[in-house]
PDB file of N, CA and C in Angstrom:
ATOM      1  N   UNK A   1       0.847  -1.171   0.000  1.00  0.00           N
ATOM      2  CA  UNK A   1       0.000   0.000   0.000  1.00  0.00           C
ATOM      3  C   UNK A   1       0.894   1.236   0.000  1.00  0.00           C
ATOM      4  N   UNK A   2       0.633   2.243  -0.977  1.00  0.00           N
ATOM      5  CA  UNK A   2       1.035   3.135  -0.796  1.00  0.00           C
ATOM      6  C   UNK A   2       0.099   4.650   0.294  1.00  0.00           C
ATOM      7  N   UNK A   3       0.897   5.330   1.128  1.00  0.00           N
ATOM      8  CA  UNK A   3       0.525   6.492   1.708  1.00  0.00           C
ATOM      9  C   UNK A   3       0.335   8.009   0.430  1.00  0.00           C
ATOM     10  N   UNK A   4      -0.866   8.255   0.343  1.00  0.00           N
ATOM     11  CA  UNK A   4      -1.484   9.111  -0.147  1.00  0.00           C
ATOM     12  C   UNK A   4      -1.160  10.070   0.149  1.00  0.00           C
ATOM     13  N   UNK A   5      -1.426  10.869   1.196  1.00  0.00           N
ATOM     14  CA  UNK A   5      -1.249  11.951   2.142  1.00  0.00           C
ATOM     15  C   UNK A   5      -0.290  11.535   3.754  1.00  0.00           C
ATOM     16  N   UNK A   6       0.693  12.384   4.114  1.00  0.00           N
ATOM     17  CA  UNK A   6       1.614  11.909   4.582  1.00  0.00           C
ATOM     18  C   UNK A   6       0.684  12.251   6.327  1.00  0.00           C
ATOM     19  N   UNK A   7       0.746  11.387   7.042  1.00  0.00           N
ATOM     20  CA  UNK A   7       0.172  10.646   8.093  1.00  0.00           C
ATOM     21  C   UNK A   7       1.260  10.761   9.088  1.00  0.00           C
ATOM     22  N   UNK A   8       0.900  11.175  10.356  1.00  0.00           N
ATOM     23  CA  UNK A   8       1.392  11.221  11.677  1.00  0.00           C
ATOM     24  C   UNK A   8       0.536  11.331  12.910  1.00  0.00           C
ATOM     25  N   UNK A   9       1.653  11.334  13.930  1.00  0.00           N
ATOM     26  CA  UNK A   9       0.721  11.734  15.270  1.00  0.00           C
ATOM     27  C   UNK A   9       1.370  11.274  16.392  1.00  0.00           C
ATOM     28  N   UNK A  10       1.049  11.934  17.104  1.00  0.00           N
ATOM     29  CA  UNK A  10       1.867  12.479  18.711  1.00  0.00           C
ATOM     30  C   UNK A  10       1.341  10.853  19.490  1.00  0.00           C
ATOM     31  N   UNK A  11       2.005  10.270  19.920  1.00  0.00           N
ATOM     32  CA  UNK A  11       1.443   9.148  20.990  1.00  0.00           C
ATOM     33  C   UNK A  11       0.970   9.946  22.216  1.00  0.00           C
ATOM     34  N   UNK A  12      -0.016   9.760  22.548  1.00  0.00           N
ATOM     35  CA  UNK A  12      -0.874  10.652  23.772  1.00  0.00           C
ATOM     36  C   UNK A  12      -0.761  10.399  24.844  1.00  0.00           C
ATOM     37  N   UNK A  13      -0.507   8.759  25.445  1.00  0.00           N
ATOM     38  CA  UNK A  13      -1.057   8.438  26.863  1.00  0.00           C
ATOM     39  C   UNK A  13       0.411   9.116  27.191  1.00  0.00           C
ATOM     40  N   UNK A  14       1.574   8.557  27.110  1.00  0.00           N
ATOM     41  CA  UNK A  14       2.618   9.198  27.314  1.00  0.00           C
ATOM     42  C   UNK A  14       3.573  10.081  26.970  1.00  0.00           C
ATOM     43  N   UNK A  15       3.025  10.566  25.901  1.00  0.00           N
ATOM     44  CA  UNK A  15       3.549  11.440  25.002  1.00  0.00           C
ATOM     45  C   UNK A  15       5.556  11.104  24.601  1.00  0.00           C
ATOM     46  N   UNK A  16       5.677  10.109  24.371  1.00  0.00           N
ATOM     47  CA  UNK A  16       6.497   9.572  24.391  1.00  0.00           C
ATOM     48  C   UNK A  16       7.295   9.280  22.685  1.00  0.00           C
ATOM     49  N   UNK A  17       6.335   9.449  21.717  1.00  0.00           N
ATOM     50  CA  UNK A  17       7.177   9.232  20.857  1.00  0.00           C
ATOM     51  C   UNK A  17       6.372  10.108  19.626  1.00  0.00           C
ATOM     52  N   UNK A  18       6.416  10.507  18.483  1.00  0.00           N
ATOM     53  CA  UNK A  18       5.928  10.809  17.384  1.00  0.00           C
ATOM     54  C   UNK A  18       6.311  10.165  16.174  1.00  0.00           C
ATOM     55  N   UNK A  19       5.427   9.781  15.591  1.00  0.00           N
ATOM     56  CA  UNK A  19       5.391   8.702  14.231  1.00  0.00           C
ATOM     57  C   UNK A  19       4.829   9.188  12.937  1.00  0.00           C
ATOM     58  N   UNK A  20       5.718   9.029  11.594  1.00  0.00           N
ATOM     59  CA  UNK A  20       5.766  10.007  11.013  1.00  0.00           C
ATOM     60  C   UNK A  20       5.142   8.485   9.805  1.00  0.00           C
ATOM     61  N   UNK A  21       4.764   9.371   8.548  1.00  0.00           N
ATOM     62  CA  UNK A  21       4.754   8.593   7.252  1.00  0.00           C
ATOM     63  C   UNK A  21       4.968   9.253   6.101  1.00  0.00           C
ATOM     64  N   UNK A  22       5.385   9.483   5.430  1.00  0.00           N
ATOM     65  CA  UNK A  22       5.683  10.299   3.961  1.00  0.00           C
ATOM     66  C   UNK A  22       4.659   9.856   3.016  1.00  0.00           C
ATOM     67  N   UNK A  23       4.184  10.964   2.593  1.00  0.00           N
ATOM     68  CA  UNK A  23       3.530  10.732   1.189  1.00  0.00           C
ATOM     69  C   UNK A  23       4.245   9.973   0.350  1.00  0.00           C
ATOM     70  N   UNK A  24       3.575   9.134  -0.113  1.00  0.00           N
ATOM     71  CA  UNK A  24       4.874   7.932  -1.235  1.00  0.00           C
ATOM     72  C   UNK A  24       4.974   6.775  -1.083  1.00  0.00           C
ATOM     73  N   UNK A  25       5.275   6.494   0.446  1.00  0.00           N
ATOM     74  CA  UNK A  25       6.313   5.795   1.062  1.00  0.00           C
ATOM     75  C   UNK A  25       4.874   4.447   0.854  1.00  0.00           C
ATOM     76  N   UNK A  26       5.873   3.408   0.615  1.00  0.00           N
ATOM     77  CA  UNK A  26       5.128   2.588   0.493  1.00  0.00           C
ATOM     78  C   UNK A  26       5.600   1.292   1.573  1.00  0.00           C
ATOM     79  N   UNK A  27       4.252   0.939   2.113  1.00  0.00           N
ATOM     80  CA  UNK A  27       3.965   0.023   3.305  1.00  0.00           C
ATOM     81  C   UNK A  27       3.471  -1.501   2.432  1.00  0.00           C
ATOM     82  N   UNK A  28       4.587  -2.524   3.428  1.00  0.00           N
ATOM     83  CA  UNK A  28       4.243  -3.505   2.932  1.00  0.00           C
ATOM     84  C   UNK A  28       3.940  -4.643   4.527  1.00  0.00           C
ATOM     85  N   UNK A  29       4.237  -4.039   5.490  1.00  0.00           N
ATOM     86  CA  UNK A  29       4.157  -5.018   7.115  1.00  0.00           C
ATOM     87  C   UNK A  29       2.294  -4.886   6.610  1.00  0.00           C
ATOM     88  N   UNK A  30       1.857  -5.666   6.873  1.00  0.00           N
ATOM     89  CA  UNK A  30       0.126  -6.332   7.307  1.00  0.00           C
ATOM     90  C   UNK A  30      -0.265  -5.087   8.611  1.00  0.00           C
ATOM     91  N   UNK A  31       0.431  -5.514   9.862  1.00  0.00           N
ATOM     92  CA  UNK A  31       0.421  -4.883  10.865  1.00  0.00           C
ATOM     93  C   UNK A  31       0.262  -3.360  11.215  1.00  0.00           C
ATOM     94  N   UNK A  32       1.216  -2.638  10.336  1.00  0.00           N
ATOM     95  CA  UNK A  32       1.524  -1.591   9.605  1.00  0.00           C
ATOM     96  C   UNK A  32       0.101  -0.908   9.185  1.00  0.00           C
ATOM     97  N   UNK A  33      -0.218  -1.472   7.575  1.00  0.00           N
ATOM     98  CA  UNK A  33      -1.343  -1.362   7.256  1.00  0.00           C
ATOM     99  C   UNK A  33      -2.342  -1.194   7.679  1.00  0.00           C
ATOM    100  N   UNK A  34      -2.537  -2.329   9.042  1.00  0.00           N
ATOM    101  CA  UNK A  34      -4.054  -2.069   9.632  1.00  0.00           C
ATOM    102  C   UNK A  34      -4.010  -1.231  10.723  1.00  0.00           C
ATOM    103  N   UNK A  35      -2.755  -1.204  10.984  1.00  0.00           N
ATOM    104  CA  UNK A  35      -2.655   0.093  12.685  1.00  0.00           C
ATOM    105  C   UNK A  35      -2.808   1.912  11.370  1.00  0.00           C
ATOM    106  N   UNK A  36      -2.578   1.908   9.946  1.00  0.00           N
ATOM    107  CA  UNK A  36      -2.800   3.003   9.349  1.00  0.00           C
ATOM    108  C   UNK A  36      -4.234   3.379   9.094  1.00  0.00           C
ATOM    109  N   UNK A  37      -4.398   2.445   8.689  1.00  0.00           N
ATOM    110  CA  UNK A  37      -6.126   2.017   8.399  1.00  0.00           C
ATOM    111  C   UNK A  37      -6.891   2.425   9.620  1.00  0.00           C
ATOM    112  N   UNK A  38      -7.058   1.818  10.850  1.00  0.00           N
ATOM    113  CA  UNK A  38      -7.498   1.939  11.889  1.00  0.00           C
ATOM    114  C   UNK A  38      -7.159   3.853  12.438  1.00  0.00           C
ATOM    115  N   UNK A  39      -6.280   4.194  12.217  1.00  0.00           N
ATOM    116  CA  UNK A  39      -5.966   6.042  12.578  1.00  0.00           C
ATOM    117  C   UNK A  39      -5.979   6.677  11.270  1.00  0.00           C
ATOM    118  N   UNK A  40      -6.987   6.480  10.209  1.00  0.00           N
ATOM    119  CA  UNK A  40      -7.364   6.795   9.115  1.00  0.00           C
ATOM    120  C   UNK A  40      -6.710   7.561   8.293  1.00  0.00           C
ATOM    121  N   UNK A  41      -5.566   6.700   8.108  1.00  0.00           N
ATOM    122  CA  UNK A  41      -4.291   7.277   7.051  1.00  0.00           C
ATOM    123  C   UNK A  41      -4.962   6.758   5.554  1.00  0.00           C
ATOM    124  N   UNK A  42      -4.593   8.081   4.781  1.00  0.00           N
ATOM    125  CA  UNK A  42      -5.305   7.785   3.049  1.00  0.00           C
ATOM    126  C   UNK A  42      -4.242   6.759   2.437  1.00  0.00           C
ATOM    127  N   UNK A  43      -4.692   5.820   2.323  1.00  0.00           N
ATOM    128  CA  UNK A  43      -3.772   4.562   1.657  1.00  0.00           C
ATOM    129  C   UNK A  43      -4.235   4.054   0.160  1.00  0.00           C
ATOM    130  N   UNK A  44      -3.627   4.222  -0.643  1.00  0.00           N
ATOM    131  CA  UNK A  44      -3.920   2.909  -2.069  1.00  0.00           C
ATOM    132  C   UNK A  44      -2.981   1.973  -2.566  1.00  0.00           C
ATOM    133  N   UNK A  45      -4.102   1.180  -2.722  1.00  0.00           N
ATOM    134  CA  UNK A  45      -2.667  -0.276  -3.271  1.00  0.00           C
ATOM    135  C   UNK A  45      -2.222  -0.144  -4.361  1.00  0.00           C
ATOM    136  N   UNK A  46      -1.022  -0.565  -4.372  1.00  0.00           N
ATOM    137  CA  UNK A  46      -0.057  -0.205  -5.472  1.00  0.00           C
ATOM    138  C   UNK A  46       0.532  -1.654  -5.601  1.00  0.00           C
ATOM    139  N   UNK A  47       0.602  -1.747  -6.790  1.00  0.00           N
ATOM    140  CA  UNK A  47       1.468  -3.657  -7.520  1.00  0.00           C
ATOM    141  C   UNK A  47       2.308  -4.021  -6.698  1.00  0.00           C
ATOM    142  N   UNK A  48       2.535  -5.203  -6.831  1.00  0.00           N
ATOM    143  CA  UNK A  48       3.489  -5.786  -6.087  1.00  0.00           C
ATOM    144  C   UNK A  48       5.135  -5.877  -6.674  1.00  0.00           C
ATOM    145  N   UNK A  49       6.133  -5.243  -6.139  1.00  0.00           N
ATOM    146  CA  UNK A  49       7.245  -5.102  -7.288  1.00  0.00           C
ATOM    147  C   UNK A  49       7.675  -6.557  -7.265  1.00  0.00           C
ATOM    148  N   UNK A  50       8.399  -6.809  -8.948  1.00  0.00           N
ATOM    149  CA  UNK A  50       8.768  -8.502  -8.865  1.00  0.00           C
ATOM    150  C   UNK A  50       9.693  -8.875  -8.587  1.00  0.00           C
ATOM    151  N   UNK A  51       9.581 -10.269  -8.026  1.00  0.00           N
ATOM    152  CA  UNK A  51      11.242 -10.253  -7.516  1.00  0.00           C
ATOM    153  C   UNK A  51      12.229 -10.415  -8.180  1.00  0.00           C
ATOM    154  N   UNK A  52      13.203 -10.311  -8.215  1.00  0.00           N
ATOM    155  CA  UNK A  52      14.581 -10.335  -8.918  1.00  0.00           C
ATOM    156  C   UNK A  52      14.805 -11.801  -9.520  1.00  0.00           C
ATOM    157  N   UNK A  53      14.608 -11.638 -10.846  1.00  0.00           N
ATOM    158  CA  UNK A  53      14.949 -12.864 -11.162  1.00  0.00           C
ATOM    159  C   UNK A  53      16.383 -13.137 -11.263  1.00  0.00           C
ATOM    160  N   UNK A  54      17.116 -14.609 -10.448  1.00  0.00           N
ATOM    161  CA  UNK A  54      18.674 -14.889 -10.869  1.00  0.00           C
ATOM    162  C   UNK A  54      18.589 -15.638 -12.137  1.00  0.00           C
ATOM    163  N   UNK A  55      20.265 -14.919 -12.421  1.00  0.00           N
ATOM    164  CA  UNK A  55      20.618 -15.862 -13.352  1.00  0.00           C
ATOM    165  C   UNK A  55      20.616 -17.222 -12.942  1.00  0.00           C
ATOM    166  N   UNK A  56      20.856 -18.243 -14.259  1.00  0.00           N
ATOM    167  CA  UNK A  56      20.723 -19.745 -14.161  1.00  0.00           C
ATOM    168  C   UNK A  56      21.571 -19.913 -13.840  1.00  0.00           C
ATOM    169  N   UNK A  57      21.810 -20.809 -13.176  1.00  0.00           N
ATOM    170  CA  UNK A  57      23.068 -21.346 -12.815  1.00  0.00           C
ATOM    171  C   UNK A  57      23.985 -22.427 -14.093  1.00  0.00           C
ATOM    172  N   UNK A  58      24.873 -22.705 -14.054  1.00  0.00           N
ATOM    173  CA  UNK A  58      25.420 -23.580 -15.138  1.00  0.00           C
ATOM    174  C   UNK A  58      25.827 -24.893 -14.684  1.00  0.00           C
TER     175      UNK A  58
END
């Protein structure tokens, strides 16, 4: 999934850390995804890049 609009926010109970996301940046953790989803970060899916094909071996 890619981030649409770049997404953050102050952790509250302890104010202990701030968590950032860039417009662009593309999310591939599951976990990730649904903790963005759930604090209503604008997300769209974007292809899956392919993997590297090796050469053959001889």
């Amino acid at each position: 999934m890619r981030v649409v609009q770049a997404h953050g926010y102050r952790e509250a109970r302890f104010n202990r850390g701030v968590f950032h996301w860039a417009a662009g940046e593309i999310i591939t953790n599951p976990d990730e995804i649904a903790h963005l989803i759930e604090r209503g970060a604008k997300l769209e899916p974007v292809a899956c890049p392919e993997a590297p094909h090796s050469a053959p071996t001889p």
